[in-house]
Protein backbone atom coordinates (compact mmCIF):
# COMPACT_ATOMS: atom_id res chain seq x y z
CA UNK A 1 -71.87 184.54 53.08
CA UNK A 2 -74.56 184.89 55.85
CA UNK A 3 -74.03 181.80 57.18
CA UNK A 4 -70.24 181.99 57.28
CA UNK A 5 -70.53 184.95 59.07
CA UNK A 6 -73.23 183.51 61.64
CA UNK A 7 -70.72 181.01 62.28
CA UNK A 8 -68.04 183.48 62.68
CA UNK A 9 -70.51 186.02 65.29
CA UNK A 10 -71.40 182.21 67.57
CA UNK A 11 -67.81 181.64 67.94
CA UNK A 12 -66.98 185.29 69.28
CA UNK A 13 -70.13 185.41 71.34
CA UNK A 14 -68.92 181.88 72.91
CA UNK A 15 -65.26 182.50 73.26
CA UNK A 16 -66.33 186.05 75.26
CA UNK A 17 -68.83 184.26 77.77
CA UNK A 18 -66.66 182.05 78.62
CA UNK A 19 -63.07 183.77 78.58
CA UNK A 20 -65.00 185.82 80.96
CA UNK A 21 -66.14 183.04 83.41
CA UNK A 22 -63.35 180.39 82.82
CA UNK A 23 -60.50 182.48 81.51
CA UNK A 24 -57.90 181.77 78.72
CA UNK A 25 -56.09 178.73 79.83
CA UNK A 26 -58.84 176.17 80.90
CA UNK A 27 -60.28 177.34 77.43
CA UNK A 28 -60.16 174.41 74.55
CA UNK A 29 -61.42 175.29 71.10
CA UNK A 30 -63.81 172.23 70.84
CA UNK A 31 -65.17 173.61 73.64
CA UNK A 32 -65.85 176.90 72.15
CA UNK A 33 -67.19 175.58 69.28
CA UNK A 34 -69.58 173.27 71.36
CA UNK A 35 -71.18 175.85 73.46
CA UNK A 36 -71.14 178.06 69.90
CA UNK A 37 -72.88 175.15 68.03
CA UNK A 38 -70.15 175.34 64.81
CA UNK A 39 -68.36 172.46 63.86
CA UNK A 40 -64.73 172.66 64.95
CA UNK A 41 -63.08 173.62 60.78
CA UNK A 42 -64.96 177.05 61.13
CA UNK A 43 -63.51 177.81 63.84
CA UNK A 44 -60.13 177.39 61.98
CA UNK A 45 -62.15 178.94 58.98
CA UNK A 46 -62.10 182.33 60.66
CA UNK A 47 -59.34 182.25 63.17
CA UNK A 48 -55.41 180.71 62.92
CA UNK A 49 -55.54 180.13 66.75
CA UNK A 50 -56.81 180.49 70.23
CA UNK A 51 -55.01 183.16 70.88
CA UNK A 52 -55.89 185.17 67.73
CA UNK A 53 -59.88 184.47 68.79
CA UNK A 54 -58.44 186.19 71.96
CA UNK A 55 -57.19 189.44 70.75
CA UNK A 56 -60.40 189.65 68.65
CA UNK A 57 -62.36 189.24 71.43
CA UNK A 58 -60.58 192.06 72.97
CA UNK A 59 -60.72 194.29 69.94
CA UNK A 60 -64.34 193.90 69.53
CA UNK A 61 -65.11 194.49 73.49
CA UNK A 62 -62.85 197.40 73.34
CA UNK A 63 -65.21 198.97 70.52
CA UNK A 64 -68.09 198.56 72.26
CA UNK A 65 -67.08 199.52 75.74
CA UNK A 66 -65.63 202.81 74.18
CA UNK A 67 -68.34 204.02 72.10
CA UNK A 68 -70.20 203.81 75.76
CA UNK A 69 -67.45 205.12 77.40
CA UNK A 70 -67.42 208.01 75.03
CA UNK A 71 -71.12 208.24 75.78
CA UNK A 72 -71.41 208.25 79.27
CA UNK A 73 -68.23 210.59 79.77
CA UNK A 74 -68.90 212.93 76.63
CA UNK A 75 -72.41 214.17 77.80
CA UNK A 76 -73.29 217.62 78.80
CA UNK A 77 -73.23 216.99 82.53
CA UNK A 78 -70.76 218.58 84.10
CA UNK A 79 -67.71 216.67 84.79
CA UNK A 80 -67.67 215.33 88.26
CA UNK A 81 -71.24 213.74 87.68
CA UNK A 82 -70.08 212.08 84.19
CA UNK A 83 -67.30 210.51 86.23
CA UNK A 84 -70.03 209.29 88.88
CA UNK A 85 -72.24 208.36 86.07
CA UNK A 86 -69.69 206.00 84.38
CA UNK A 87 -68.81 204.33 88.29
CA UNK A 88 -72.50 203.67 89.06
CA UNK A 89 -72.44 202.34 85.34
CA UNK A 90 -70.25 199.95 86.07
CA UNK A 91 -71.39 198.79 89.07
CA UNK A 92 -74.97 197.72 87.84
CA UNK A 93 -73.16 196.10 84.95
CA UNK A 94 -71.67 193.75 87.72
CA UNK A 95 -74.98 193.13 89.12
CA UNK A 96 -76.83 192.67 85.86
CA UNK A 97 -73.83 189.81 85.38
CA UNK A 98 -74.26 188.77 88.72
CA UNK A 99 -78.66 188.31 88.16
CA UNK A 100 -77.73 186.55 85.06
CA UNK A 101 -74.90 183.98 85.89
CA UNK A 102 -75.00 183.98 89.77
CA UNK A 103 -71.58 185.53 90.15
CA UNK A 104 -69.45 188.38 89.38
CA UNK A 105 -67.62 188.08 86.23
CA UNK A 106 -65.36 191.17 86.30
CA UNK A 107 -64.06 192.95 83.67
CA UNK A 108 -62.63 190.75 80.52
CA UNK A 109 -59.54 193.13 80.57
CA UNK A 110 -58.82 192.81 83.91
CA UNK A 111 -59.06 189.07 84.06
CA UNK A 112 -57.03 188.36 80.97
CA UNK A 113 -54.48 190.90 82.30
CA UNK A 114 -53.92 189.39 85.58
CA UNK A 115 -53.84 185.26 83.57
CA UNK A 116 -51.93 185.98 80.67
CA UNK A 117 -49.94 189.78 80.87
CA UNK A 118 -46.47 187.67 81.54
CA UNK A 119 -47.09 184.89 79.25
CA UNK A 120 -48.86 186.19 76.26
CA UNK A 121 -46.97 189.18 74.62
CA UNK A 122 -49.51 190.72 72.36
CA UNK A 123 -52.34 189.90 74.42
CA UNK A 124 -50.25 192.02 76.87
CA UNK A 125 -49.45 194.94 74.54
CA UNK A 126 -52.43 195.30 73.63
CA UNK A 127 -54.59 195.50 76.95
CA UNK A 128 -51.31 198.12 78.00
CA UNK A 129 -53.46 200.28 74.86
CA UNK A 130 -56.86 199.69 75.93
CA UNK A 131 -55.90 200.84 79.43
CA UNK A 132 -53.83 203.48 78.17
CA UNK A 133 -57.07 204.86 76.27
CA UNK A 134 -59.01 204.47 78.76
CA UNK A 135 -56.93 206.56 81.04
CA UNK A 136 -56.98 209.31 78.19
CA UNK A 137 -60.58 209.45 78.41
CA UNK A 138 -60.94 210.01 81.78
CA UNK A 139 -58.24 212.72 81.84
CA UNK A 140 -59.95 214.41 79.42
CA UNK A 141 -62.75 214.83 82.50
CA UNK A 142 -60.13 215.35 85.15
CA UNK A 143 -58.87 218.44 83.13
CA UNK A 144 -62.44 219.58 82.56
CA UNK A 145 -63.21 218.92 86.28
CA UNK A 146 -59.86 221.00 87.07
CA UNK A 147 -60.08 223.66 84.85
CA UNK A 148 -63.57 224.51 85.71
CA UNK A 149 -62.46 224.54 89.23
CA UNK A 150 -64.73 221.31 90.83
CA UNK A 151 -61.04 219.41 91.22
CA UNK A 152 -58.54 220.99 93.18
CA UNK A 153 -55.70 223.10 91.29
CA UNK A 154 -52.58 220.89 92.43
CA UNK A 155 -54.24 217.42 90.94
CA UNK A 156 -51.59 216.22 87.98
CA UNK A 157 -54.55 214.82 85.73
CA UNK A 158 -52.60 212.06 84.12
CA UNK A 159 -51.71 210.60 87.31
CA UNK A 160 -55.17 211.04 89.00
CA UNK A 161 -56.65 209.33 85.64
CA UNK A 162 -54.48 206.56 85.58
CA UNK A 163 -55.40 206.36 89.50
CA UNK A 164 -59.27 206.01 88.97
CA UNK A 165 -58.57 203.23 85.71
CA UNK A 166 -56.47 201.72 88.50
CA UNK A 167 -59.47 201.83 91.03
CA UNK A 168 -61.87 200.66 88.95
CA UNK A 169 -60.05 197.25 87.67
CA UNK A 170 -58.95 196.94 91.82
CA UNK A 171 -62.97 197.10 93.03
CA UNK A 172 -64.31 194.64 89.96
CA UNK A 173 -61.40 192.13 90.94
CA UNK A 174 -62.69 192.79 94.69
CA UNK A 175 -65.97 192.50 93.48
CA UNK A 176 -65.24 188.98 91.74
CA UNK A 177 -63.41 187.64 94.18
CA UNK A 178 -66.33 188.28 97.13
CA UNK A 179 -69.23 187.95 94.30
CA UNK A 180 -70.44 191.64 96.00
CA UNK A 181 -70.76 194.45 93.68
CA UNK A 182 -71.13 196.40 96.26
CA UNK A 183 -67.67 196.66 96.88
CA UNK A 184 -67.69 199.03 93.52
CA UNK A 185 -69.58 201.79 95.48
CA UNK A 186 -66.29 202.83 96.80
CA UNK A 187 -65.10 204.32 94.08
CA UNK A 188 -67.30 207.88 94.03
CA UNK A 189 -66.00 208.77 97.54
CA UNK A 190 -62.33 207.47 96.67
CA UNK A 191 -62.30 209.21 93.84
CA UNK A 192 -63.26 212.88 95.50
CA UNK A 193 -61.04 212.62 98.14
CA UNK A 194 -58.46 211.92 94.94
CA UNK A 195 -58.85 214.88 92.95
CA UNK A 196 -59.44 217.21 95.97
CA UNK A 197 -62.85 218.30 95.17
CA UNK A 198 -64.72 220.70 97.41
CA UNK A 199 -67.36 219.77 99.76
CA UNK A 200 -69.97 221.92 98.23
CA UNK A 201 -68.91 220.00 94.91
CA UNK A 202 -69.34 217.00 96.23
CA UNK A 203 -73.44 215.96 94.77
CA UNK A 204 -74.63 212.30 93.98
CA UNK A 205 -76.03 212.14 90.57
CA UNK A 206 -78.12 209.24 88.44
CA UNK A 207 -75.97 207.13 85.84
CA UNK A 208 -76.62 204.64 82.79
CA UNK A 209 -75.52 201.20 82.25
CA UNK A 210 -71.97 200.46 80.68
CA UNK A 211 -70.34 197.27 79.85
CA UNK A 212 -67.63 196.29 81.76
């Protein structure tokens, strides 16, 4: 049982390397199996397809990158700086991937989005649900941020959350495409200006590392 499930951990940790630096398409299942080091059956052992490797992929990214979502944007700080906290997060996820491989990967969910969102139906659903939570989590900071008077009183919270998901996918795509992290830094002052917070609000703040 160990083993089987070895085999079944090599071909995840493969298949998300290099869906992240190749994509979906260019992807071959020999080759997963290659750079995994599994002889091609347990790949079909575990997994009826490519595309079902896919959404697991997804699923099990999506776990991860929650529970530090969760993390980074429950904390006691108060709102404004959580929201900074999970920006600067991402950024030095970009350049840790950037140290590592010598470019800017992105974010999985963005890149799989953009390939396969009009070919692929339930890899398309079900990135629409990832995004969609990830917009409720950020609301939930908006409305803090609002309520407690740091974001101005006319911001519709659903709509400024959706914005700053929206933001972030834009600067990692930017980010990828000019292999510049940098071009996430953006996003702190882009994001005030959205939700209309006060000058005397406006503080820079430390953050913590976050998969992207």
């Amino acid at each position: 049982m160990g083993r089987t499930s070895d085999a079944r951990n090599k071909i995840l940790d493969a298949a998300a390397a290099l869906l992240e630096q190749r994509g979906y398409s260019a992807l071959g299942v020999a080759e997963i199996c290659a750079t995994a080091g599994v002889p091609k059956g347990s790949f079909y052992y575990f997994f009826e397809s490519k595309q079902a490797l896919a959404r697991t992929v997804i699923d099990e990214h999506w776990v991860t990158q929650r529970r530090q979502w969760e993390q980074v944007l429950g904390s006691t700080h108060d709102p404004l700086r959580r929201l900074r906290d999970l920006f600067e997060a991402t950024t030095e996820v970009q350049r840790a991937g950037q140290q590592q491989a010598g470019l800017v990967v992105g974010c999985l969910f963005g890149n799989l989005a953009l390939e396969l969102s009009n070919q692929v139906e339930e890899i398309r659903r079900r990135l629409q649900e990832i995004f969609e939570e990830q917009i409720d989590l950020i609301e939930r900071v908006v409305i803090e941020a609002k309520e407690s008077g740091l974001a101005g009183p006319s911001v519709d919270t659903r709509e400024a959350a959706r914005s700053i998901v929206a933001q972030i996918e834009g600067r990692v795509l930017l980010a990828k495409l000019l292999n510049d992290p940098a071009q996430l830094e953006t996003l702190w002052r882009n994001s005030l200006d959205l939700l209309q917070v006060p000058a005397q609000a406006r503080g820079t703040t430390p953050a913590t590392p976050v998969d992207r």
